[in-house]
C-alpha atoms as a PDB file:
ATOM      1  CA  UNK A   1      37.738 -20.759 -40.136  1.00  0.00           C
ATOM      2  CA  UNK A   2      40.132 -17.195 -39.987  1.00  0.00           C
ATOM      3  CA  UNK A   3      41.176 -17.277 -36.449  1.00  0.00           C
ATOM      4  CA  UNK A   4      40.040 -13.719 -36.507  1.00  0.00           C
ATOM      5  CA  UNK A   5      36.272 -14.155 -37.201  1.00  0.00           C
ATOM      6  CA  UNK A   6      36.270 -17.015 -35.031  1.00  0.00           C
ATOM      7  CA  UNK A   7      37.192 -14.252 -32.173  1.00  0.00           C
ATOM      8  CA  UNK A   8      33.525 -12.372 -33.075  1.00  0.00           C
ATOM      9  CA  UNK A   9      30.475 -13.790 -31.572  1.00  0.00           C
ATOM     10  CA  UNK A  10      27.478 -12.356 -32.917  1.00  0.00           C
ATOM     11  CA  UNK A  11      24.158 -12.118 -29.765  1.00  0.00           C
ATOM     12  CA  UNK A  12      20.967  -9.838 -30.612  1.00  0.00           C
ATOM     13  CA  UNK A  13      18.885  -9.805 -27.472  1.00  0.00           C
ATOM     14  CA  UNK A  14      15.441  -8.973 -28.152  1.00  0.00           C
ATOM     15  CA  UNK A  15      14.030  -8.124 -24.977  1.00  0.00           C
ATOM     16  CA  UNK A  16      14.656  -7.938 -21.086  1.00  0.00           C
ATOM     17  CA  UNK A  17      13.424 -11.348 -20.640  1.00  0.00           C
ATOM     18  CA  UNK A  18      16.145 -12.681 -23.173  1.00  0.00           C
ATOM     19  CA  UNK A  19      18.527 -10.159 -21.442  1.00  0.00           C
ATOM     20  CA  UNK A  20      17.526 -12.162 -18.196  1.00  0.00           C
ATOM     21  CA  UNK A  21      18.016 -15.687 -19.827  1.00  0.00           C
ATOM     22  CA  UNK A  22      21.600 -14.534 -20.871  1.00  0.00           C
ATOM     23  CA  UNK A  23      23.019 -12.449 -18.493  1.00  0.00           C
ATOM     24  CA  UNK A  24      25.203 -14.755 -16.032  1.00  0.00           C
ATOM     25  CA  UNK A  25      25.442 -12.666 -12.666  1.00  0.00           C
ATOM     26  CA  UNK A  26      27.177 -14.965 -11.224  1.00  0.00           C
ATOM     27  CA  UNK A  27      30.655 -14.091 -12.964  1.00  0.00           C
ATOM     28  CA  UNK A  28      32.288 -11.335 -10.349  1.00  0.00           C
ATOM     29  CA  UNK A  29      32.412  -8.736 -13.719  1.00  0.00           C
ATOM     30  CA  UNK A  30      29.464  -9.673 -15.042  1.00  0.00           C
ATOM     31  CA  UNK A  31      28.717 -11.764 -18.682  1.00  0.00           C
ATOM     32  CA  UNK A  32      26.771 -13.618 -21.022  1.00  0.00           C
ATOM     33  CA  UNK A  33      25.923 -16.620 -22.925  1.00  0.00           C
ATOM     34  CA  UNK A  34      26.253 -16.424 -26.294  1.00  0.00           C
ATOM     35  CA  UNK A  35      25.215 -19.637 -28.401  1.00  0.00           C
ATOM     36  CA  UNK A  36      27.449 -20.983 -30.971  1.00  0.00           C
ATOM     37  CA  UNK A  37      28.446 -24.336 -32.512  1.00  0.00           C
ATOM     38  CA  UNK A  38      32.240 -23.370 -32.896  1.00  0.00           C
ATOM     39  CA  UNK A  39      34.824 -24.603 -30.422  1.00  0.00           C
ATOM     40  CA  UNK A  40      36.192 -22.406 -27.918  1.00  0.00           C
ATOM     41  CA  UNK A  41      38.571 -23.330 -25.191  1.00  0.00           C
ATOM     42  CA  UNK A  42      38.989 -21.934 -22.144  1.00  0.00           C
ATOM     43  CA  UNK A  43      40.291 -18.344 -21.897  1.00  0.00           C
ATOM     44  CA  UNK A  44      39.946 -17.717 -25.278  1.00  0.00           C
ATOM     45  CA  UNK A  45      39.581 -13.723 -26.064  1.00  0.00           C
ATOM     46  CA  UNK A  46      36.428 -12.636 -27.982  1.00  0.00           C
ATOM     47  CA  UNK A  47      34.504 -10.378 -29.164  1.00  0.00           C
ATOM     48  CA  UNK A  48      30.695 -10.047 -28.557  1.00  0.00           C
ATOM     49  CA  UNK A  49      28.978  -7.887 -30.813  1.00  0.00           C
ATOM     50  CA  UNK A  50      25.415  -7.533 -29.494  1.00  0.00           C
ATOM     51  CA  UNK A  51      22.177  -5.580 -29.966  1.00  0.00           C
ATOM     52  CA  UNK A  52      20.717  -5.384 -26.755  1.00  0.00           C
ATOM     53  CA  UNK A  53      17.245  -3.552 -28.130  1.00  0.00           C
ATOM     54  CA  UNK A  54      17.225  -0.966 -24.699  1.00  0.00           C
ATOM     55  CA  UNK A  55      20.351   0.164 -25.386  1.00  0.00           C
ATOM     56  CA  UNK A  56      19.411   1.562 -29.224  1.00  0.00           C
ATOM     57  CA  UNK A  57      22.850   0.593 -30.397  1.00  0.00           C
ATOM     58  CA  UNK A  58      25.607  -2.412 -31.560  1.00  0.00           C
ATOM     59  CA  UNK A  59      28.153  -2.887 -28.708  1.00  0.00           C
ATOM     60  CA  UNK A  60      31.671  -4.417 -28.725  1.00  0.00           C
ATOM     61  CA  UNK A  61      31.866  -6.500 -25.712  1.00  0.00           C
ATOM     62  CA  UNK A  62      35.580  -7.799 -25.131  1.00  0.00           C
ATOM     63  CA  UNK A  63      35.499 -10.902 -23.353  1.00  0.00           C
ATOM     64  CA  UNK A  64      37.030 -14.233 -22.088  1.00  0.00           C
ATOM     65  CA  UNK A  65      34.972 -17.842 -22.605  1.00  0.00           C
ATOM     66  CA  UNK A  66      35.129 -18.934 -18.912  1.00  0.00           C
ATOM     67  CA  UNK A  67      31.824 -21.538 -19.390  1.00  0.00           C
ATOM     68  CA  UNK A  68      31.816 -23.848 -22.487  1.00  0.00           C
ATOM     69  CA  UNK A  69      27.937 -26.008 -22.852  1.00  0.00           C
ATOM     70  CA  UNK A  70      27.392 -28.725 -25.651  1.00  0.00           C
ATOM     71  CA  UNK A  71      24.435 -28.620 -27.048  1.00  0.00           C
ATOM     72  CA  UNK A  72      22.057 -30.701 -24.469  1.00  0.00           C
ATOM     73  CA  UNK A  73      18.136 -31.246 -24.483  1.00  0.00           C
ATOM     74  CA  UNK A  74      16.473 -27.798 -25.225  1.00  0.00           C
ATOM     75  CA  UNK A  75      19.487 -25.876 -24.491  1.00  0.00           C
ATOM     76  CA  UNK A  76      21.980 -24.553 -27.173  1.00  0.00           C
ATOM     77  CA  UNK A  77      25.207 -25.235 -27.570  1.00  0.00           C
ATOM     78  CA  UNK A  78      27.008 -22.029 -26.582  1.00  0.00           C
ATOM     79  CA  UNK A  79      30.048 -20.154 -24.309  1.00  0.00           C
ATOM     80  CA  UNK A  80      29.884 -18.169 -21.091  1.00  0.00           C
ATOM     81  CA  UNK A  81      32.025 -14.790 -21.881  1.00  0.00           C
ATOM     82  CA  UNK A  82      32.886 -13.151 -18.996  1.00  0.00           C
ATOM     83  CA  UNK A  83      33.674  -8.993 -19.570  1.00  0.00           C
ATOM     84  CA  UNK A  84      37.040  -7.875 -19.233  1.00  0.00           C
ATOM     85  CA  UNK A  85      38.741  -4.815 -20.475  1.00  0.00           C
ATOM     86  CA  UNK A  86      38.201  -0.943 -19.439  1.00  0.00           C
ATOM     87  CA  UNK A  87      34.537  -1.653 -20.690  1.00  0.00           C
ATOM     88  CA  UNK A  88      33.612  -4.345 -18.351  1.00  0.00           C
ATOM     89  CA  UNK A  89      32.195  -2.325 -15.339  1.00  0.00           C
ATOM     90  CA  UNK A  90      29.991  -0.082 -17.713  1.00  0.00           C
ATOM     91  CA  UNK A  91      28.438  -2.950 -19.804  1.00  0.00           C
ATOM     92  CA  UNK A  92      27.801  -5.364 -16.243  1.00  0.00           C
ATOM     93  CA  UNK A  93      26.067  -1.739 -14.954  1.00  0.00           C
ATOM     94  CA  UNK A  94      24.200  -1.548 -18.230  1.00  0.00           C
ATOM     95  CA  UNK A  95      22.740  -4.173 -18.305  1.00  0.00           C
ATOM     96  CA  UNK A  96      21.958  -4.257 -14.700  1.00  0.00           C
ATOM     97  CA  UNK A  97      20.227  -1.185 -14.808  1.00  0.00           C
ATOM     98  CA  UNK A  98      18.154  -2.552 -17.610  1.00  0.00           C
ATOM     99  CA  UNK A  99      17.524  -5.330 -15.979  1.00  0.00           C
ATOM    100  CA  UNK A 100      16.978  -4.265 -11.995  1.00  0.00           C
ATOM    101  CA  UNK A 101      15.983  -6.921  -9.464  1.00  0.00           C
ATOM    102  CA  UNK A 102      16.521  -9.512 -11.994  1.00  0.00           C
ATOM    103  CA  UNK A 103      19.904  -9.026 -12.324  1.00  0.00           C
ATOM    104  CA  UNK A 104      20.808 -10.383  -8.970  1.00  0.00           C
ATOM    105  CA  UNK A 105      19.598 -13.947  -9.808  1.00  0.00           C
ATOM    106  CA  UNK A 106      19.930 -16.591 -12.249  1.00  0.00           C
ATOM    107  CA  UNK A 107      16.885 -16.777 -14.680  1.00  0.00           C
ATOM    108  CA  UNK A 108      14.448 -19.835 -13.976  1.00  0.00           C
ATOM    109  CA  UNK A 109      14.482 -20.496 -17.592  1.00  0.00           C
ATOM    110  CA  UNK A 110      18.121 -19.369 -18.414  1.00  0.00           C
ATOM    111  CA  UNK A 111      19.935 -20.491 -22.004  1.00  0.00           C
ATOM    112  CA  UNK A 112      23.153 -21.974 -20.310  1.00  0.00           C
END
């Protein structure tokens, strides 16, 4: 796979309740889970490019994998991105905002 596409990880979010499910507050700049089969290793730098449907528009989310799940029972295989970059502070309040109360906990039905 070109190193360079392997840096893009493609996440539409459909609703809040996905939102919820993905967002990991528990990362001091915020992040998310984005499911994928490929290997990542620890501090890699990505990419997410996500639709998050509240926001009416594709965003570039630069990122570093700081969480790395194999696929297990129900849950995906995926990577924990955690923002970084001159973005990170507007996306974590984005999606806070869009998210309120629920963005201070984990979801009970979360996808990492």
């Amino acid at each position: 796979m070109d190193n360079q596409q392997h840096n893009v990880l493609p996440l539409t979010i459909q609703n809040r309740t996905a939102l919820h499910a993905t967002y990991m507050p528990f990362l001091k700049g915020g992040g998310l889970f984005v499911p994928t089969d490929d290997d990542y290793c620890f501090g890699d730098e990505v990419i997410v490019i996500t639709s998050i449907v509240y926001l009416d528009k594709k965003i570039a989310i630069p990122g570093k994998v700081v969480w790395i799940a194999p696929k297990s029972g129900s849950n995906s295989a995926g990577v924990g991105v955690s923002f970084f970059g001159p973005t990170q502070m507007k996306i974590k309040l984005a999606i806070e905002s869009i998210l309120g109360e629920l963005a201070k906990k984990p979801a009970l039905t979360h996808n990492y």
